[in-house]
PDB file of N, CA and C in Angstrom:
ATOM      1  N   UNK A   1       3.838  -3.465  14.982  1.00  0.00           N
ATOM      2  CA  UNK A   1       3.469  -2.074  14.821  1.00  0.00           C
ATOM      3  C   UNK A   1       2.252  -1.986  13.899  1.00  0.00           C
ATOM      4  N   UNK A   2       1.314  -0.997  14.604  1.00  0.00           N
ATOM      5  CA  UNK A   2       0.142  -0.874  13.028  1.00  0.00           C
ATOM      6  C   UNK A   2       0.180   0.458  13.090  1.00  0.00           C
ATOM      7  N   UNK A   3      -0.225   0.624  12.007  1.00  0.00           N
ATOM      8  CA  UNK A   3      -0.374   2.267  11.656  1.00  0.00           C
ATOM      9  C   UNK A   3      -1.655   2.482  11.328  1.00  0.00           C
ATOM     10  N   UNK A   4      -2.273   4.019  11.711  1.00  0.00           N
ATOM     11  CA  UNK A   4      -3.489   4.024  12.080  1.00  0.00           C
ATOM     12  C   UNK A   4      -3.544   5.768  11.413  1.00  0.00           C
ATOM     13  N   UNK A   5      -4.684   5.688  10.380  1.00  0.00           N
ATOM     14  CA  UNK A   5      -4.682   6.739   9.788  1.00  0.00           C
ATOM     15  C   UNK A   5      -6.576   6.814   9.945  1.00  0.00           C
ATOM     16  N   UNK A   6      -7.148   7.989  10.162  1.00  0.00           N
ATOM     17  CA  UNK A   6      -8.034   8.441  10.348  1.00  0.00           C
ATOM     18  C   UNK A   6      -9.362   7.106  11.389  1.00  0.00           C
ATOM     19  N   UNK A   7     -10.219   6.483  10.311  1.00  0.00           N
ATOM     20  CA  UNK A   7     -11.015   5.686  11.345  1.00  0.00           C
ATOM     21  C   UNK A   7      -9.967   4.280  11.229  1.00  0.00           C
ATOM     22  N   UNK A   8      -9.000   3.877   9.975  1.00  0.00           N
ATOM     23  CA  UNK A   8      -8.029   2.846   9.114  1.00  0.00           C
ATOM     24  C   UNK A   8      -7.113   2.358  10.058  1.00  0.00           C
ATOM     25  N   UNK A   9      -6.771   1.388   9.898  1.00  0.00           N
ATOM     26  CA  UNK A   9      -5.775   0.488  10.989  1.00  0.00           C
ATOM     27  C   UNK A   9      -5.292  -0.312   9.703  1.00  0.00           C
ATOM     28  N   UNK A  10      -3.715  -0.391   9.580  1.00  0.00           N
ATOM     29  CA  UNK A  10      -3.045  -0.909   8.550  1.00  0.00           C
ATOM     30  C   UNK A  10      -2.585  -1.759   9.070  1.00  0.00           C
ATOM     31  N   UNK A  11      -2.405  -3.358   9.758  1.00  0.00           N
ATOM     32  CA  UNK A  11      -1.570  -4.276  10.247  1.00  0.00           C
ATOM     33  C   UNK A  11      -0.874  -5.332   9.736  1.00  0.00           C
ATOM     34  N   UNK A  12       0.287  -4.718   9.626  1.00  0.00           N
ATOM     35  CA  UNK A  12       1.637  -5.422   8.869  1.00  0.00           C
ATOM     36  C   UNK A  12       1.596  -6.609   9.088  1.00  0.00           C
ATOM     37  N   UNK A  13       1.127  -7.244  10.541  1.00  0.00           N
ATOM     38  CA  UNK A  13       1.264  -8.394  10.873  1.00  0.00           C
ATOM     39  C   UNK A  13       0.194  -9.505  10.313  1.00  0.00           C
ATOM     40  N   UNK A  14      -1.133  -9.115  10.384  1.00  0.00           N
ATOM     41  CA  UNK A  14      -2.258  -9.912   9.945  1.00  0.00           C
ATOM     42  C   UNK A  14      -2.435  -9.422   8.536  1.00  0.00           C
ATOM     43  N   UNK A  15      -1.546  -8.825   7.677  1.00  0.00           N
ATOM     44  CA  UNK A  15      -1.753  -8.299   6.232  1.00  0.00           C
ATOM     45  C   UNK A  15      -3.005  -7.598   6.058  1.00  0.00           C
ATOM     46  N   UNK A  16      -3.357  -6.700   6.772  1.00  0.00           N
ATOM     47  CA  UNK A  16      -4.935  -6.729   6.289  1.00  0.00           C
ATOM     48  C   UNK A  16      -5.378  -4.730   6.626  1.00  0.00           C
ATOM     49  N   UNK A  17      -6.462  -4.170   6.105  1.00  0.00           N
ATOM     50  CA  UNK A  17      -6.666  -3.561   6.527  1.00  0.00           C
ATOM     51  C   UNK A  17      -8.224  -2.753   7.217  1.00  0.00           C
ATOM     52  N   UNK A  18      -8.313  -2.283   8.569  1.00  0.00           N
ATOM     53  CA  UNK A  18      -9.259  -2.706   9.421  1.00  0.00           C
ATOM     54  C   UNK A  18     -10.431  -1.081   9.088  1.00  0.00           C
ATOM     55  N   UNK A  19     -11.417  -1.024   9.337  1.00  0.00           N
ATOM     56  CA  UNK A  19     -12.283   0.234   8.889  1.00  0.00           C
ATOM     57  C   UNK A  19     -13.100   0.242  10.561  1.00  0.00           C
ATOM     58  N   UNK A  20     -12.735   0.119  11.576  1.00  0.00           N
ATOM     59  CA  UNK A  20     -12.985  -0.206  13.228  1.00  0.00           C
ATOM     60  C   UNK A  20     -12.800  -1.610  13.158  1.00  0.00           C
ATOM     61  N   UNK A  21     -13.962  -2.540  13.393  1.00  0.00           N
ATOM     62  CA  UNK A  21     -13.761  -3.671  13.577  1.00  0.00           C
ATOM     63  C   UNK A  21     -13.671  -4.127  12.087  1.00  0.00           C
ATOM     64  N   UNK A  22     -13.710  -3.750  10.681  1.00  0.00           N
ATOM     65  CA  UNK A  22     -14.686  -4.402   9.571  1.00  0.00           C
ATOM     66  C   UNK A  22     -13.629  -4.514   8.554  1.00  0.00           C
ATOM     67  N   UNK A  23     -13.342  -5.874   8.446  1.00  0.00           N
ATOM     68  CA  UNK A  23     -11.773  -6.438   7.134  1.00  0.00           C
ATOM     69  C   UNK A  23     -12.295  -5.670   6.413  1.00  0.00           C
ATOM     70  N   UNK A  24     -11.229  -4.810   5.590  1.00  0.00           N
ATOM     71  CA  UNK A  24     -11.660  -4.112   4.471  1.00  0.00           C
ATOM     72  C   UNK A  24     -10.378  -5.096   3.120  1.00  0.00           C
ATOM     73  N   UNK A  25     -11.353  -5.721   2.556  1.00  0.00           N
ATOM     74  CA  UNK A  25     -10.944  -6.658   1.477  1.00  0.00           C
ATOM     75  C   UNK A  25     -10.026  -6.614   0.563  1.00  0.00           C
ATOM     76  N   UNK A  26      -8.811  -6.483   0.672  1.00  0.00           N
ATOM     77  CA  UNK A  26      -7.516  -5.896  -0.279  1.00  0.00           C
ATOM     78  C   UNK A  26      -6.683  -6.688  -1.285  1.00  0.00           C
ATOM     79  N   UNK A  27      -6.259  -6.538  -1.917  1.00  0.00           N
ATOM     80  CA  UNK A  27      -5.001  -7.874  -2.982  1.00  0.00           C
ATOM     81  C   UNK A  27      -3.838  -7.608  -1.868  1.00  0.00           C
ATOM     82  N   UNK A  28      -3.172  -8.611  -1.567  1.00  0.00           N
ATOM     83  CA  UNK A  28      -1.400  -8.252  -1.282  1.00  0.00           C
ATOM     84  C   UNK A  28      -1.100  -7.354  -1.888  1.00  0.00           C
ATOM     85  N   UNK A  29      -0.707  -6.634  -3.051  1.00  0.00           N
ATOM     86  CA  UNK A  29      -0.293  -5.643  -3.532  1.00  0.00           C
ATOM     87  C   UNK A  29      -0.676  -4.892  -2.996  1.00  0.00           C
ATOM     88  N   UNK A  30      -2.034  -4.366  -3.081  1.00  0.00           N
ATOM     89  CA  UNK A  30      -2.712  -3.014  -2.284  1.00  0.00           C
ATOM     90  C   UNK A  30      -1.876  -2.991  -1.092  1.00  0.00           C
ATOM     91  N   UNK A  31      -2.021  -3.792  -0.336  1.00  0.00           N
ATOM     92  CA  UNK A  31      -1.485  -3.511   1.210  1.00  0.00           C
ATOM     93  C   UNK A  31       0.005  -3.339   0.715  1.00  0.00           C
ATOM     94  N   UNK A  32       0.853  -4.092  -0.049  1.00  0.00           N
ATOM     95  CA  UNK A  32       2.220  -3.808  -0.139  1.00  0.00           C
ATOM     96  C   UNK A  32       2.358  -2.534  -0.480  1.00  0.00           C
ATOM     97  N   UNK A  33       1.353  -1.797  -1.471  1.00  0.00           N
ATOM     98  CA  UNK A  33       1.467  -0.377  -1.195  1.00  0.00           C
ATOM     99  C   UNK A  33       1.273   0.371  -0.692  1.00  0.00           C
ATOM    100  N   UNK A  34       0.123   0.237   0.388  1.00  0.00           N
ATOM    101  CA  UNK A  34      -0.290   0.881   1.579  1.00  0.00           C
ATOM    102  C   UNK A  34       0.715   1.286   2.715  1.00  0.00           C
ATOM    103  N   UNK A  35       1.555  -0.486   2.663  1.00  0.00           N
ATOM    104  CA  UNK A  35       2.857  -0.004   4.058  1.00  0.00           C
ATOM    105  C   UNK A  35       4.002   0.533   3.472  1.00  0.00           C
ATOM    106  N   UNK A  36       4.170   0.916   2.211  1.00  0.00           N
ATOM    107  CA  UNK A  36       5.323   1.110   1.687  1.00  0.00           C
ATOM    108  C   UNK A  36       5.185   2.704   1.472  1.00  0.00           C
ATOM    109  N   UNK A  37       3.733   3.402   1.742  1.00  0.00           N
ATOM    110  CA  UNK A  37       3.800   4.448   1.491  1.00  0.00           C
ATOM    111  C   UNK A  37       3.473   4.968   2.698  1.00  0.00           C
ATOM    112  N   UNK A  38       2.429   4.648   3.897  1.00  0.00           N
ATOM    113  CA  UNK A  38       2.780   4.701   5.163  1.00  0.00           C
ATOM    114  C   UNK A  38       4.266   4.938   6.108  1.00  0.00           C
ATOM    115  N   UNK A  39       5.001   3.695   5.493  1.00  0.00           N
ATOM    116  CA  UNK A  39       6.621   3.693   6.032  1.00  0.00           C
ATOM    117  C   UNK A  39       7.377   5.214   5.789  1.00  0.00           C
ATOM    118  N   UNK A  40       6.995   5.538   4.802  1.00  0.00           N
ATOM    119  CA  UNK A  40       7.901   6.818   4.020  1.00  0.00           C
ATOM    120  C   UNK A  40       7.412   7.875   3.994  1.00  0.00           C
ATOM    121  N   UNK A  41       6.168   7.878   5.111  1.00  0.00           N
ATOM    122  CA  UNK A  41       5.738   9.054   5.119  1.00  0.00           C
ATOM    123  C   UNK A  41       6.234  10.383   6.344  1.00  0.00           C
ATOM    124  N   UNK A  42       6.389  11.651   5.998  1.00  0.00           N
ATOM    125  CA  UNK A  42       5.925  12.194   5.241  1.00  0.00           C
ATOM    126  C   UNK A  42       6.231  12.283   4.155  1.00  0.00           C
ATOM    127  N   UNK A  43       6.978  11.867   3.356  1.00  0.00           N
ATOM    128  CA  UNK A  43       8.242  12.281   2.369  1.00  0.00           C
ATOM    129  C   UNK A  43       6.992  11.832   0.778  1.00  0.00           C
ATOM    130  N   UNK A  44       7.284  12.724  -0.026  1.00  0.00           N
ATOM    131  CA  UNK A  44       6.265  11.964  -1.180  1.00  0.00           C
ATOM    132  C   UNK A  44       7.646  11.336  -1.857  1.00  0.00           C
ATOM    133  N   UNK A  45       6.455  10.148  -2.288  1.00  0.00           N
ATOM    134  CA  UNK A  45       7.132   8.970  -3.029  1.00  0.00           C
ATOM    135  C   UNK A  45       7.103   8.990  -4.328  1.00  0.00           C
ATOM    136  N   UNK A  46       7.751   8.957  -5.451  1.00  0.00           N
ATOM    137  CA  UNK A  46       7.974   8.843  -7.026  1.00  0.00           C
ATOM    138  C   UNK A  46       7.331   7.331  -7.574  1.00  0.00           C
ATOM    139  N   UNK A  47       6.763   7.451  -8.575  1.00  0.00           N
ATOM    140  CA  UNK A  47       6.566   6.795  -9.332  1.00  0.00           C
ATOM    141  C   UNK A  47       7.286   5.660  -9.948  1.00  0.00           C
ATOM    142  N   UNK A  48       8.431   6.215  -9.972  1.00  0.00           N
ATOM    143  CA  UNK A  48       9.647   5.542 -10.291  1.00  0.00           C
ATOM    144  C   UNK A  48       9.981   4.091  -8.809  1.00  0.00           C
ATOM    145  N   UNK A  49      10.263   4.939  -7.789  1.00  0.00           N
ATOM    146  CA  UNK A  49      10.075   4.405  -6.485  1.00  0.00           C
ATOM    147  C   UNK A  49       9.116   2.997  -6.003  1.00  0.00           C
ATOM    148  N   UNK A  50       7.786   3.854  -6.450  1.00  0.00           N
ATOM    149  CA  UNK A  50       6.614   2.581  -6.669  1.00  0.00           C
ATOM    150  C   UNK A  50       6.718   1.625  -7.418  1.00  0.00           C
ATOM    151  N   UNK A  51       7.338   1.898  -8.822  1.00  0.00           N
ATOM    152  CA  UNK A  51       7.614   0.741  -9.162  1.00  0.00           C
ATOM    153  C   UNK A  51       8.643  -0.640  -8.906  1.00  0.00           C
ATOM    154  N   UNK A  52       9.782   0.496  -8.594  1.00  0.00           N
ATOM    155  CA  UNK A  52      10.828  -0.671  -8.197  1.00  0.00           C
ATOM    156  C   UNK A  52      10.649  -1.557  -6.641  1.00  0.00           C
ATOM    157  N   UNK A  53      10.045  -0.727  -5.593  1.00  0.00           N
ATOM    158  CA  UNK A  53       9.083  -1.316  -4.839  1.00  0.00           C
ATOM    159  C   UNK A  53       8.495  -2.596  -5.173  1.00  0.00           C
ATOM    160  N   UNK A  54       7.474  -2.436  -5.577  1.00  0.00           N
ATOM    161  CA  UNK A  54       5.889  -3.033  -5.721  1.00  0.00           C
ATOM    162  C   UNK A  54       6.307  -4.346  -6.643  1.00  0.00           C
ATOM    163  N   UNK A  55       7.106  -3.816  -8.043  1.00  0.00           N
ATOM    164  CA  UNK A  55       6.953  -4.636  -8.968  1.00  0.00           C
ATOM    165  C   UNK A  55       8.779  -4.578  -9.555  1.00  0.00           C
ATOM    166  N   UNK A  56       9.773  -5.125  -8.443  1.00  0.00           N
ATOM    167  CA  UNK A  56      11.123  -5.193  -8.657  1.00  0.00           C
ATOM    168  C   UNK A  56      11.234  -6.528  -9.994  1.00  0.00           C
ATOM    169  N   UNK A  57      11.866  -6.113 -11.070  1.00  0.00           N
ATOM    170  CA  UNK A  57      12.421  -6.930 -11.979  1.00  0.00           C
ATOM    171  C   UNK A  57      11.282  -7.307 -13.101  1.00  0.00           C
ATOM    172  N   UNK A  58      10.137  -6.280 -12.978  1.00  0.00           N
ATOM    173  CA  UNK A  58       8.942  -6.998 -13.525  1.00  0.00           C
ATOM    174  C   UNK A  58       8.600  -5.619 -14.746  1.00  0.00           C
ATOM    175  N   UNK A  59       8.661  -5.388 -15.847  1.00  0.00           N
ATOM    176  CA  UNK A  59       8.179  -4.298 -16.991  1.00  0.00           C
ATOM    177  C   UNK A  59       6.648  -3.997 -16.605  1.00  0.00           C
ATOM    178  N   UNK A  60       6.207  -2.851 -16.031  1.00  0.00           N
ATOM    179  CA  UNK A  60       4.817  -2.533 -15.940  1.00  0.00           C
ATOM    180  C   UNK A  60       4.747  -1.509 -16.403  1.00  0.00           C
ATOM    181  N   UNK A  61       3.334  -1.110 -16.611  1.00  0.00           N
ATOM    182  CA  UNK A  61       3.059   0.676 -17.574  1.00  0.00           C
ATOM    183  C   UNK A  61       2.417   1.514 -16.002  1.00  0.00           C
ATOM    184  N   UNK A  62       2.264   2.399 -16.313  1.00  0.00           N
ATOM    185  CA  UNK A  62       1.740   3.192 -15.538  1.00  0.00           C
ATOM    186  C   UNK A  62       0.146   2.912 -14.811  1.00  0.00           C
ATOM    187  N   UNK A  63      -0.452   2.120 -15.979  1.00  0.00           N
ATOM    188  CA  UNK A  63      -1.636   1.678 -15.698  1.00  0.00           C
ATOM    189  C   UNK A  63      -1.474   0.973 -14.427  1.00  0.00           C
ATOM    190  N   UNK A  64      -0.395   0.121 -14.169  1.00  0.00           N
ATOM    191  CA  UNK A  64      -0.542  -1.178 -13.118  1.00  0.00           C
ATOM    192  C   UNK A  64      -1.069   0.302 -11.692  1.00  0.00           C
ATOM    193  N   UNK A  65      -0.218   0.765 -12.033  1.00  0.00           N
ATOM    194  CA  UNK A  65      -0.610   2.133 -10.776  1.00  0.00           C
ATOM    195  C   UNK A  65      -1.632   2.456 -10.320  1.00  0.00           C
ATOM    196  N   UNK A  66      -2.088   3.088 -11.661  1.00  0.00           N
ATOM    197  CA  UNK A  66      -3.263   3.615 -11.315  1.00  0.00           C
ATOM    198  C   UNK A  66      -4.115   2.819 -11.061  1.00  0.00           C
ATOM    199  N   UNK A  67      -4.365   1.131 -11.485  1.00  0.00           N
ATOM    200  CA  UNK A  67      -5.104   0.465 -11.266  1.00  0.00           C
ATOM    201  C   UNK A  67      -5.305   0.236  -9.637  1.00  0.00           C
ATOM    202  N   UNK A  68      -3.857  -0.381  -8.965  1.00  0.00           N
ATOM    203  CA  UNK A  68      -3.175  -0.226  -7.641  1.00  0.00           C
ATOM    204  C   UNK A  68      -4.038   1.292  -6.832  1.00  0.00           C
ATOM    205  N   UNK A  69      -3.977   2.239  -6.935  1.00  0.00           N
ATOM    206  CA  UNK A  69      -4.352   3.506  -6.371  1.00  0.00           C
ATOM    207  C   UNK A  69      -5.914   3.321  -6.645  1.00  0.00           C
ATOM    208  N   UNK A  70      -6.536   2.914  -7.542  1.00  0.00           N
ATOM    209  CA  UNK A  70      -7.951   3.025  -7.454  1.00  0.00           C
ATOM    210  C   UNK A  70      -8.522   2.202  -6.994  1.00  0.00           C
TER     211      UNK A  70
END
C-alpha cells in the first residue's frame, strides 16, 4: 500500500518518500512518523501518542518532536 498525499507518495515498502519521480531524503524516524500519522488519519494524534510510538521505552523532551516535524 502507498499513500499519496498531494504531489507526495509515502511507500511503506521501499521506506522512502517520493516528490513524482524525486527520493526526497528522510531519517527512518521521519518516515516512521510520516506512516504513523498517515495510518491514523483523520483522527489527530497527541503528543503523548508520538512519543510512545516513535520513541517506546526511550525519555525524550519535546524538542525530539519538534526537531522530527521540522
Amino acid at each position: 500500500m502507498r499513500y499519496r498525499f498531494g504531489p507526495y507518495t509515502l511507500d511503506p515498502g521501499s521506506y522512502r518518500l517520493l516528490n513524482g519521480d524525486e527520493i526526497i531524503q528522510l531519517s527512518p524516524k521521519i518516515i516512521d512518523l510520516l506512516l504513523y500519522l498517515v495510518a491514523r488519519q483523520p483522527a489527530l494524534v497527541s503528543k503523548e501518542d508520538l512519543f510512545k510510538a516513535l520513541w517506546p521505552d526511550v525519555a525524550v523532551t519535546d524538542n525530539a518532536l519538534t526537531q522530527a516535524f521540522s
